[in-house]
PDB file of N, CA and C in Angstrom:
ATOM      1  N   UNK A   1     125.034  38.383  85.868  1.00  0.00           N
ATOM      2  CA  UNK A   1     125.565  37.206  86.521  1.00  0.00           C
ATOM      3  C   UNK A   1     124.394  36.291  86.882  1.00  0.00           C
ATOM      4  N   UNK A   2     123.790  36.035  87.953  1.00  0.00           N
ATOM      5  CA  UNK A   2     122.599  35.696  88.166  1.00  0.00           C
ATOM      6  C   UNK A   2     121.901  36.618  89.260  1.00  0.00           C
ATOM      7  N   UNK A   3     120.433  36.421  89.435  1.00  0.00           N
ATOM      8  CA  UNK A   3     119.832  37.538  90.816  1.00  0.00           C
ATOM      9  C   UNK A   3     121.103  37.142  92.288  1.00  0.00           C
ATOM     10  N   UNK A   4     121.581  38.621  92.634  1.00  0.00           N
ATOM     11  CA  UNK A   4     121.872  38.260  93.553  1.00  0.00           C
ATOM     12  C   UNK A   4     123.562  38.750  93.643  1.00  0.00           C
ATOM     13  N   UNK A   5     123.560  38.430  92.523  1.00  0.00           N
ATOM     14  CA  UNK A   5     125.105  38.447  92.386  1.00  0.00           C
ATOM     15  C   UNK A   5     125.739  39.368  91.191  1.00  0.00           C
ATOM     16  N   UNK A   6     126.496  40.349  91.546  1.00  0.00           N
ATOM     17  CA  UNK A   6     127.423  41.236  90.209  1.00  0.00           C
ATOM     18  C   UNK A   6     128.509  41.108  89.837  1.00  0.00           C
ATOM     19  N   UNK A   7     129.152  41.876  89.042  1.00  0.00           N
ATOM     20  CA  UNK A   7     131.145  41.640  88.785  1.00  0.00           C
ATOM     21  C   UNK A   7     131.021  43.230  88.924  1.00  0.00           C
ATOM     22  N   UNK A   8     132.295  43.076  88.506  1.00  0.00           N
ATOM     23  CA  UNK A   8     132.861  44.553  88.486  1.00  0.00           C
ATOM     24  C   UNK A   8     133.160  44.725  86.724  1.00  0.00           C
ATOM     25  N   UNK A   9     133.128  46.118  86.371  1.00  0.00           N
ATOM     26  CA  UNK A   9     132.959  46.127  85.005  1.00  0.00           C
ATOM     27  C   UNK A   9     134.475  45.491  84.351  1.00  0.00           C
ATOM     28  N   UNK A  10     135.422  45.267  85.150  1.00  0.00           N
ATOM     29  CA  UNK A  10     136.628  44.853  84.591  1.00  0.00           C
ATOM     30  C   UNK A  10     136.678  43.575  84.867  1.00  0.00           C
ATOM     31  N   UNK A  11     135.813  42.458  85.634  1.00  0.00           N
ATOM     32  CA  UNK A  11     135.922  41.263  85.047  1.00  0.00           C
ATOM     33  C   UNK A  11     135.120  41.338  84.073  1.00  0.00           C
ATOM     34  N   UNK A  12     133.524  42.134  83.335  1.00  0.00           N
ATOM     35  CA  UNK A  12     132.891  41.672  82.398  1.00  0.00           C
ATOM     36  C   UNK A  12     133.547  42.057  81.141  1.00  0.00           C
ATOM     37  N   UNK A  13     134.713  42.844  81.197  1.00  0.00           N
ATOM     38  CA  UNK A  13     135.678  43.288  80.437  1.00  0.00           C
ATOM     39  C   UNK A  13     135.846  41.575  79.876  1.00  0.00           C
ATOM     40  N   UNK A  14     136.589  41.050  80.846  1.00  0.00           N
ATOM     41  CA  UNK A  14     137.200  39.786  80.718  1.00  0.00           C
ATOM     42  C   UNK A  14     136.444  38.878  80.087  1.00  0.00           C
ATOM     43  N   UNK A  15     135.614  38.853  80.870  1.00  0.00           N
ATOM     44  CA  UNK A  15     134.662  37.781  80.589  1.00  0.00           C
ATOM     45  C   UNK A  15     134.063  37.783  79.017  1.00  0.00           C
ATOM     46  N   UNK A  16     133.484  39.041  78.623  1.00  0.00           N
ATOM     47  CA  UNK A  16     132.616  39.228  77.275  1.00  0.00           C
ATOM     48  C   UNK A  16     133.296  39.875  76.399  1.00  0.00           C
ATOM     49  N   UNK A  17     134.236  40.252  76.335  1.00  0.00           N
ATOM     50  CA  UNK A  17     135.163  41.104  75.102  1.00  0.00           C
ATOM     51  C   UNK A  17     136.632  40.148  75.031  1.00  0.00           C
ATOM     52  N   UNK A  18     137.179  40.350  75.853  1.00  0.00           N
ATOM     53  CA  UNK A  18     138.535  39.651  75.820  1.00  0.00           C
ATOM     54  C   UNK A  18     138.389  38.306  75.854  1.00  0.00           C
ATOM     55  N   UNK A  19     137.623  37.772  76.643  1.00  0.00           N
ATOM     56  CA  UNK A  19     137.198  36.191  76.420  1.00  0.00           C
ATOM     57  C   UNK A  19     138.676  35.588  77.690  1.00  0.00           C
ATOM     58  N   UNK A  20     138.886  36.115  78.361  1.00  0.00           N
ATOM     59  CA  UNK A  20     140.276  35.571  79.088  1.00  0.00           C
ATOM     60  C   UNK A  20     139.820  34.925  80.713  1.00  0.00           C
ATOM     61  N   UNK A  21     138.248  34.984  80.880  1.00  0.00           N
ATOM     62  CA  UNK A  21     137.861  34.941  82.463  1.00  0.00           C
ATOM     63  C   UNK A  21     136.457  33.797  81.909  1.00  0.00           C
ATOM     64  N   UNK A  22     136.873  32.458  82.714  1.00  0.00           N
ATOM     65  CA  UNK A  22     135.487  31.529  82.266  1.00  0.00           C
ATOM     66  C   UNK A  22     134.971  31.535  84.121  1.00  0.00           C
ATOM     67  N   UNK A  23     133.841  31.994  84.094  1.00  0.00           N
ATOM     68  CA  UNK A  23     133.364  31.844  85.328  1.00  0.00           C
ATOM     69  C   UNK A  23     132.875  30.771  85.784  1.00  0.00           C
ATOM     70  N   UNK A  24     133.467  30.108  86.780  1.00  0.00           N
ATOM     71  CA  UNK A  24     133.028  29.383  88.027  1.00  0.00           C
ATOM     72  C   UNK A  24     132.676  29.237  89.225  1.00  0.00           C
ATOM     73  N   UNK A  25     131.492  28.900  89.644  1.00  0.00           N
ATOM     74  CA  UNK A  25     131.550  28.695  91.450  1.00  0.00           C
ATOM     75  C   UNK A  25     131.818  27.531  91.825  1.00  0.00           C
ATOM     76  N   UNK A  26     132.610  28.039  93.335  1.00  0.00           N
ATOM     77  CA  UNK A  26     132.553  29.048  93.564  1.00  0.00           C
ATOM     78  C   UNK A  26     133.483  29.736  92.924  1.00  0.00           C
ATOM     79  N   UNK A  27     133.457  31.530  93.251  1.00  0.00           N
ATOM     80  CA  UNK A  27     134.203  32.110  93.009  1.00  0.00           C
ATOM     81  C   UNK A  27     134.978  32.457  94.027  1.00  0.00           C
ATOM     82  N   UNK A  28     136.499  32.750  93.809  1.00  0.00           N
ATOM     83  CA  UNK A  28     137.547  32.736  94.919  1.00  0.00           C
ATOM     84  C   UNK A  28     137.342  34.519  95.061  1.00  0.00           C
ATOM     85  N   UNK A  29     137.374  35.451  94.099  1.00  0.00           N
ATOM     86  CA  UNK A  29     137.467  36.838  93.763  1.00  0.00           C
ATOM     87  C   UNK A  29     136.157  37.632  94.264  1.00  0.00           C
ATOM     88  N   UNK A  30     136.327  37.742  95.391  1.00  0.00           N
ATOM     89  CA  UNK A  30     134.572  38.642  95.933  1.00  0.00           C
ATOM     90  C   UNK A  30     134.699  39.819  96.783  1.00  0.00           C
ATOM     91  N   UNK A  31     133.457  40.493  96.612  1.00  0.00           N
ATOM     92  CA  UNK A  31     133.641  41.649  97.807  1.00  0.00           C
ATOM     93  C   UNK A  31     131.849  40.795  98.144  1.00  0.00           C
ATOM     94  N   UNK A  32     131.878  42.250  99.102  1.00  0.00           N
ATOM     95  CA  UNK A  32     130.687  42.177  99.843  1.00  0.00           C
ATOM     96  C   UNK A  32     130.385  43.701 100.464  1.00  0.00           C
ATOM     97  N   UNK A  33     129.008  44.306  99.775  1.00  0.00           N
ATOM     98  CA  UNK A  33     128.821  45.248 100.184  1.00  0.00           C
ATOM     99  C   UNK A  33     127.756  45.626 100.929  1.00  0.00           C
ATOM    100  N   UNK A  34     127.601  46.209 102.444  1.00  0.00           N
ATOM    101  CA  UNK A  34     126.127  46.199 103.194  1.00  0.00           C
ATOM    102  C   UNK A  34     125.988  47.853 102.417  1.00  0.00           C
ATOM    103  N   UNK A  35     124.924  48.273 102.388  1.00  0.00           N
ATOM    104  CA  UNK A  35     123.571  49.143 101.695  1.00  0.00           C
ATOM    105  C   UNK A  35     122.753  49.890 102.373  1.00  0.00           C
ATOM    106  N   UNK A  36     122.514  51.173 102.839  1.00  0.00           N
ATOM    107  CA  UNK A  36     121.763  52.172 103.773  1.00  0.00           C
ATOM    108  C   UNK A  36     120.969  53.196 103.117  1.00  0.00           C
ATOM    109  N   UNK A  37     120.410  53.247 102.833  1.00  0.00           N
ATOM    110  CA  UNK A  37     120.011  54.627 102.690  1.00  0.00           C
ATOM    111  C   UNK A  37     120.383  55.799 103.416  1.00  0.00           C
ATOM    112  N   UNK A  38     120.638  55.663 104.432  1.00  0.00           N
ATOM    113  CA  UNK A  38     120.975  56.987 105.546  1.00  0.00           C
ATOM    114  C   UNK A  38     122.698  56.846 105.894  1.00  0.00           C
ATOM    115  N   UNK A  39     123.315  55.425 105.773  1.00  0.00           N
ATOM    116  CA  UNK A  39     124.732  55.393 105.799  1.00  0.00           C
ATOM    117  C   UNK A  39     125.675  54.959 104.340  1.00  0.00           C
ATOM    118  N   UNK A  40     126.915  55.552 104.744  1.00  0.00           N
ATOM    119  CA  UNK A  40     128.055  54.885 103.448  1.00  0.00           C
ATOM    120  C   UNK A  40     127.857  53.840 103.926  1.00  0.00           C
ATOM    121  N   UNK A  41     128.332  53.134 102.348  1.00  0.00           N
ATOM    122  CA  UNK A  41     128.633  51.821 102.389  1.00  0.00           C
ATOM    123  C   UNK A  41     129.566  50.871 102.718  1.00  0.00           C
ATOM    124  N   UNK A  42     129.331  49.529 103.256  1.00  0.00           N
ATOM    125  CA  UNK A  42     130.589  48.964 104.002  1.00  0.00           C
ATOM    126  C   UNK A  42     130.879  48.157 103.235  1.00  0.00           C
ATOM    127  N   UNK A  43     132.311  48.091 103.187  1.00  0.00           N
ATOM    128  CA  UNK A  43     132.655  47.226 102.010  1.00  0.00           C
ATOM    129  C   UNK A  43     133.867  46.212 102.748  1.00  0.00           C
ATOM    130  N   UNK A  44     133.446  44.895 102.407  1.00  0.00           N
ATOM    131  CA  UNK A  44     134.243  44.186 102.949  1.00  0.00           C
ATOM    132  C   UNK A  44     134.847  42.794 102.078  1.00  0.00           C
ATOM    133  N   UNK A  45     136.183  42.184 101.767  1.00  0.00           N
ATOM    134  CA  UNK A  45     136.760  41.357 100.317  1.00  0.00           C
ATOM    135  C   UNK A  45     136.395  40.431 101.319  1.00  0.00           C
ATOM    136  N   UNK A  46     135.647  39.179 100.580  1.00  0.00           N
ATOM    137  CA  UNK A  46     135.508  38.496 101.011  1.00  0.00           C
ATOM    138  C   UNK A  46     136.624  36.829 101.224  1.00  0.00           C
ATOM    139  N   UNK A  47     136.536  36.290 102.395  1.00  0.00           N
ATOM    140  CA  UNK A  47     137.796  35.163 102.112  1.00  0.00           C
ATOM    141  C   UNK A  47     136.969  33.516 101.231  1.00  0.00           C
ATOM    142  N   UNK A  48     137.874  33.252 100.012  1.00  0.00           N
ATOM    143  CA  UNK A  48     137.273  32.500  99.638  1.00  0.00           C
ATOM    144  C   UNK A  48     136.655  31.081 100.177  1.00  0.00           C
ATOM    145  N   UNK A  49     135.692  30.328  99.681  1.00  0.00           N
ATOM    146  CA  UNK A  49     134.967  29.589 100.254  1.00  0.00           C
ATOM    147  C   UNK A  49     133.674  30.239 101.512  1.00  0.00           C
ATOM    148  N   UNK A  50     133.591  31.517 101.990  1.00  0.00           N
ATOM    149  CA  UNK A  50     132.517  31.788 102.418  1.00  0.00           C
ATOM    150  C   UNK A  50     131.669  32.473 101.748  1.00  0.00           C
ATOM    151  N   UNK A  51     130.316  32.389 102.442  1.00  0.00           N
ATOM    152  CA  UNK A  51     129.234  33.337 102.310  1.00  0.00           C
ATOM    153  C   UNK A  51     128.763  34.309 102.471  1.00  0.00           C
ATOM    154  N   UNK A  52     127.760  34.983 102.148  1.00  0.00           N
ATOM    155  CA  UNK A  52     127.402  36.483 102.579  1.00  0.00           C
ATOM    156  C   UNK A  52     127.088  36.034 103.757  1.00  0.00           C
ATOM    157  N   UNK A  53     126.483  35.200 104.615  1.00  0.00           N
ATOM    158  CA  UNK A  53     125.911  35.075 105.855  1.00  0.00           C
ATOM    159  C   UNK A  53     126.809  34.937 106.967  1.00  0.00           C
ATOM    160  N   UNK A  54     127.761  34.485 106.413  1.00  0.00           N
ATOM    161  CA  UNK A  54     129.104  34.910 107.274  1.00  0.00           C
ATOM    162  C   UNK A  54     129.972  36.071 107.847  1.00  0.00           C
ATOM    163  N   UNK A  55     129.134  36.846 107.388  1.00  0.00           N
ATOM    164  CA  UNK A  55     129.397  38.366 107.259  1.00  0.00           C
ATOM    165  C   UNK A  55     128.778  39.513 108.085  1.00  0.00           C
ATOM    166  N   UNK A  56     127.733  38.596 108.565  1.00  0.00           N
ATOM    167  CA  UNK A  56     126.335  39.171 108.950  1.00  0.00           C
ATOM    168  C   UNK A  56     126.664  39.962 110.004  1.00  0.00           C
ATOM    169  N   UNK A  57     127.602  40.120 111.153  1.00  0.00           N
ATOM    170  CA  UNK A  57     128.069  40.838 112.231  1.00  0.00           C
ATOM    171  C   UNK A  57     128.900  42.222 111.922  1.00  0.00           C
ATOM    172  N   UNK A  58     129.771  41.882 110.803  1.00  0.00           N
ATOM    173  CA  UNK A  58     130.427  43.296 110.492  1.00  0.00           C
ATOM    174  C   UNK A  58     129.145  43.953 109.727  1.00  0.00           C
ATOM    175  N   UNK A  59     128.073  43.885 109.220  1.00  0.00           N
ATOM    176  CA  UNK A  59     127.372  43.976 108.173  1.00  0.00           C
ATOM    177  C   UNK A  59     125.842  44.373 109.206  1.00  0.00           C
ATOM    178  N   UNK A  60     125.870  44.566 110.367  1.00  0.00           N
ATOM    179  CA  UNK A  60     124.773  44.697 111.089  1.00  0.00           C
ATOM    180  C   UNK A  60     124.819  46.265 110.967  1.00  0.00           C
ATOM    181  N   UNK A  61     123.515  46.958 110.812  1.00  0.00           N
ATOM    182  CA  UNK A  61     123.037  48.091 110.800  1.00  0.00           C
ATOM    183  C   UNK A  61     122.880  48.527 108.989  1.00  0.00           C
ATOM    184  N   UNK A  62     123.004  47.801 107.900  1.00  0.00           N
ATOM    185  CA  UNK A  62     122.579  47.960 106.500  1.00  0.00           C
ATOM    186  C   UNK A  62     121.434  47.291 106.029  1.00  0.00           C
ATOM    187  N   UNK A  63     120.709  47.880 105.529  1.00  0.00           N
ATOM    188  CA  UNK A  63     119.305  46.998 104.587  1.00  0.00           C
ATOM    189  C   UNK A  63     119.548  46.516 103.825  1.00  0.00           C
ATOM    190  N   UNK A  64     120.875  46.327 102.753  1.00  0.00           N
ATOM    191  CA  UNK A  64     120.679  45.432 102.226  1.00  0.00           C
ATOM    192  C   UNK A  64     122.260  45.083 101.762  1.00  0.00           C
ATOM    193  N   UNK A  65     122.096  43.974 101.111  1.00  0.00           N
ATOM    194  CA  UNK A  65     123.746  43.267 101.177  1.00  0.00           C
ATOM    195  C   UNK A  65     124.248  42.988  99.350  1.00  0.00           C
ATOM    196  N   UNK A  66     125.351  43.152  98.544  1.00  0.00           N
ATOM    197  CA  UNK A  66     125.374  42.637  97.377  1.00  0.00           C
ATOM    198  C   UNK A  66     126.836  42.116  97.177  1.00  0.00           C
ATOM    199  N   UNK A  67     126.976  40.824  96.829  1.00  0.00           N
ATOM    200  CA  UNK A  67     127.955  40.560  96.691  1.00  0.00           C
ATOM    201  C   UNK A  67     128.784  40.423  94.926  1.00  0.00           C
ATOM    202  N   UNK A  68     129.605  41.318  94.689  1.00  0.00           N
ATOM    203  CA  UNK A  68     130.327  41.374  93.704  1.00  0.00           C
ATOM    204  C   UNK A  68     131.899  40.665  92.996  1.00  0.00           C
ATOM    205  N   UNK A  69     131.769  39.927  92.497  1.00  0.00           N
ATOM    206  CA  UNK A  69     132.758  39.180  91.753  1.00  0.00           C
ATOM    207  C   UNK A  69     133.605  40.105  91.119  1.00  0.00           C
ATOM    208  N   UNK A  70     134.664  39.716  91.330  1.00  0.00           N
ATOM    209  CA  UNK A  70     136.081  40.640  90.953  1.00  0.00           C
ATOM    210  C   UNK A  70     137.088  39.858  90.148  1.00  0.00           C
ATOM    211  N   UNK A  71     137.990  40.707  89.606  1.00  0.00           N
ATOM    212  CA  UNK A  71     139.335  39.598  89.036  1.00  0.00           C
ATOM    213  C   UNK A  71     140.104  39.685  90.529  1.00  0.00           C
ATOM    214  N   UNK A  72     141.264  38.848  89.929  1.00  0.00           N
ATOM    215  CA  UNK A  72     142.152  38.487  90.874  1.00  0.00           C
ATOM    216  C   UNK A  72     142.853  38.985  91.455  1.00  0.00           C
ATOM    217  N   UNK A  73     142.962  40.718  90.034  1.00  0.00           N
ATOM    218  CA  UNK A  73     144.277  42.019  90.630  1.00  0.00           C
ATOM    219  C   UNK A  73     143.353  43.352  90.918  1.00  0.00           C
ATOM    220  N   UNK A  74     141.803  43.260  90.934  1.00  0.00           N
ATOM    221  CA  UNK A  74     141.401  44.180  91.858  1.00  0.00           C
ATOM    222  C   UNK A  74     140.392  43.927  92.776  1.00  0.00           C
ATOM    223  N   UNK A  75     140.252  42.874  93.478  1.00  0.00           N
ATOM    224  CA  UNK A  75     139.616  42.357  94.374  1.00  0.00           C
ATOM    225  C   UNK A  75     140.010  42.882  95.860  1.00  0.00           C
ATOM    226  N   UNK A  76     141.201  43.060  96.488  1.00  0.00           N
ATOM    227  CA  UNK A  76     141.411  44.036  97.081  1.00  0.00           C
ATOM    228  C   UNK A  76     141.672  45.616  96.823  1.00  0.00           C
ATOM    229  N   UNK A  77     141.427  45.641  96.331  1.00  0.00           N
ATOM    230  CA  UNK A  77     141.326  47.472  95.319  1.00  0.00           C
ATOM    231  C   UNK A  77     140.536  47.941  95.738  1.00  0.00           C
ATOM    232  N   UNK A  78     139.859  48.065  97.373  1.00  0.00           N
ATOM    233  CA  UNK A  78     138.473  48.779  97.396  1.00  0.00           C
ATOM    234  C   UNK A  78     138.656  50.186  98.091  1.00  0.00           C
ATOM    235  N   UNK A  79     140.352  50.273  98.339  1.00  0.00           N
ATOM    236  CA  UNK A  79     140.194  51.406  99.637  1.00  0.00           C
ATOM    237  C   UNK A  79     140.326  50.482 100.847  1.00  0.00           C
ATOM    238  N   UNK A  80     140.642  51.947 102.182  1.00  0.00           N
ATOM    239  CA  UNK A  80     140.500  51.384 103.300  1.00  0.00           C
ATOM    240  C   UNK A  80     139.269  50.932 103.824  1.00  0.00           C
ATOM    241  N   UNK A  81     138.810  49.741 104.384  1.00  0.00           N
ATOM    242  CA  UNK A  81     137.260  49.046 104.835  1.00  0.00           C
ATOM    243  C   UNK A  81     136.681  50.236 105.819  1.00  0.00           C
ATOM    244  N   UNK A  82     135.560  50.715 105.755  1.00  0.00           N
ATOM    245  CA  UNK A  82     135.344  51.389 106.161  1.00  0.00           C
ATOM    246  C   UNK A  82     133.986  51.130 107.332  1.00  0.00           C
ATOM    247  N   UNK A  83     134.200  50.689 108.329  1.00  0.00           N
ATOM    248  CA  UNK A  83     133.417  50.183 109.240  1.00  0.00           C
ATOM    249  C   UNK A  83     132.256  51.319 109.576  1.00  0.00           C
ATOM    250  N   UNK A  84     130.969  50.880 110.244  1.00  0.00           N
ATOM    251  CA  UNK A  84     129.979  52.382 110.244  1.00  0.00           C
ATOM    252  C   UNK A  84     130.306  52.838 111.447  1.00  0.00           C
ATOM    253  N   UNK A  85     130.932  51.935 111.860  1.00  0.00           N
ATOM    254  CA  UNK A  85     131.418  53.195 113.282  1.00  0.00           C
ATOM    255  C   UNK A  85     132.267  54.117 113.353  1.00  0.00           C
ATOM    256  N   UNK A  86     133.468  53.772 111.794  1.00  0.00           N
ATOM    257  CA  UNK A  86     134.290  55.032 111.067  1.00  0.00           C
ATOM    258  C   UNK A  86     133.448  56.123 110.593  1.00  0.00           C
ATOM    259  N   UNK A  87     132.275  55.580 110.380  1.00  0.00           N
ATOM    260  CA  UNK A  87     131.607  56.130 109.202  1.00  0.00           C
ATOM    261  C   UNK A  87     130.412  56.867 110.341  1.00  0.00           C
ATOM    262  N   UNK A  88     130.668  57.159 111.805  1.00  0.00           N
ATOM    263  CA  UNK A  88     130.057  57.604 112.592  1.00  0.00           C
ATOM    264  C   UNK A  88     129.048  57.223 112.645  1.00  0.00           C
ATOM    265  N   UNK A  89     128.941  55.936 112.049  1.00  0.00           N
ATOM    266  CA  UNK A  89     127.344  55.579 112.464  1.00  0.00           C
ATOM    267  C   UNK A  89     127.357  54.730 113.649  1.00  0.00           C
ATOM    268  N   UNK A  90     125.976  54.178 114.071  1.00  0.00           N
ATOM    269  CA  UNK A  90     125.840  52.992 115.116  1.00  0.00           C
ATOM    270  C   UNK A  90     125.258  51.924 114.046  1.00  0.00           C
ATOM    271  N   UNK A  91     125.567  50.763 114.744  1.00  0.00           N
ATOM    272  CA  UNK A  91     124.995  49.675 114.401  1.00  0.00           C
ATOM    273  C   UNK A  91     123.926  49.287 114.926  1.00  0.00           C
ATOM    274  N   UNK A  92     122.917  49.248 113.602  1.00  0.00           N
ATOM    275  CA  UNK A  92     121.356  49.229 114.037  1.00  0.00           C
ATOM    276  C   UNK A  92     120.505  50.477 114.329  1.00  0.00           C
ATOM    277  N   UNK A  93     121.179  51.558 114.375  1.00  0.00           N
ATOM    278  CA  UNK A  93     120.236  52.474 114.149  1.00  0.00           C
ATOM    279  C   UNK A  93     119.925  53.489 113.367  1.00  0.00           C
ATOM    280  N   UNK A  94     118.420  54.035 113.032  1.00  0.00           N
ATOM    281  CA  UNK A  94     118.261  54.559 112.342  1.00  0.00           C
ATOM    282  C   UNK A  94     118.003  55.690 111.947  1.00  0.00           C
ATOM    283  N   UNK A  95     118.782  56.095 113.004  1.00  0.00           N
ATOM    284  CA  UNK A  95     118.603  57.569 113.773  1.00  0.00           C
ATOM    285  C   UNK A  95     119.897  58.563 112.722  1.00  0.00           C
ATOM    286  N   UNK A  96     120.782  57.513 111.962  1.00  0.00           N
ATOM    287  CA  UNK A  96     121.855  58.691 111.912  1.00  0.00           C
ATOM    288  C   UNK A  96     123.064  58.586 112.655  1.00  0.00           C
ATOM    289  N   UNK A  97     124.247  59.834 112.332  1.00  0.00           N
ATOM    290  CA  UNK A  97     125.235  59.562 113.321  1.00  0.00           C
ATOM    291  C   UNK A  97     125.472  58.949 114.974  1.00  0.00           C
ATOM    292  N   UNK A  98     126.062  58.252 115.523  1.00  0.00           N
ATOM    293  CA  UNK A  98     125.769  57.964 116.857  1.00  0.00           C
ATOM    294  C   UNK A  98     126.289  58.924 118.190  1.00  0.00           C
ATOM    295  N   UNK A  99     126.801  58.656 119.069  1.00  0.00           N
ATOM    296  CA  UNK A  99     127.158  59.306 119.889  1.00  0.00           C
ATOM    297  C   UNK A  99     128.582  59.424 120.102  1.00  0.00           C
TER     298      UNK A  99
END
């Protein structure tokens, strides 16, 4: 896609074999995923017209962030969102499970 940004292998389905998906930004079809080494990952669909930086509060306590382009019928397909405080973690630390 470009630095920064991925699809999911079933829009590049679309996009490069079937030829049925012409990409534009913005894109309406997104997730957003924060990145840990020590925690799961949080995954959150993003609402169209925003940014990753908009995100930045549910997304506190991950090193790093990637936002992925989706089609239209699995863009919510991720599972239940799984917040790190489900995920027994704390936000912001790097200690591991919290209390």
């Amino acid at each position: 896609m470009e630095p920064g940004i991925f699809c999911t292998h079933n829009l590049a389905q679309d996009i490069y074999y079937e030829r049925t998906t012409i990409l534009a930004k913005p894109w309406a079809f997104r997730r957003i995923y924060g990145l840990s080494s020590t925690k799961p990952p949080c995954r959150l669909v993003m609402t169209p017209g925003s940014a990753a930086q908009d995100y930045a509060a549910e997304l506190t306590g991950t090193d790093s962030t990637i936002v992925v382009w989706c089609s239209a019928d699995e863009v919510e397909d991720i599972g239940d969102i799984v917040t790190l405080e489900e995920a027994g973690e704390t936000p912001g630390s790097a200690d591991g499970p919290g209390p």
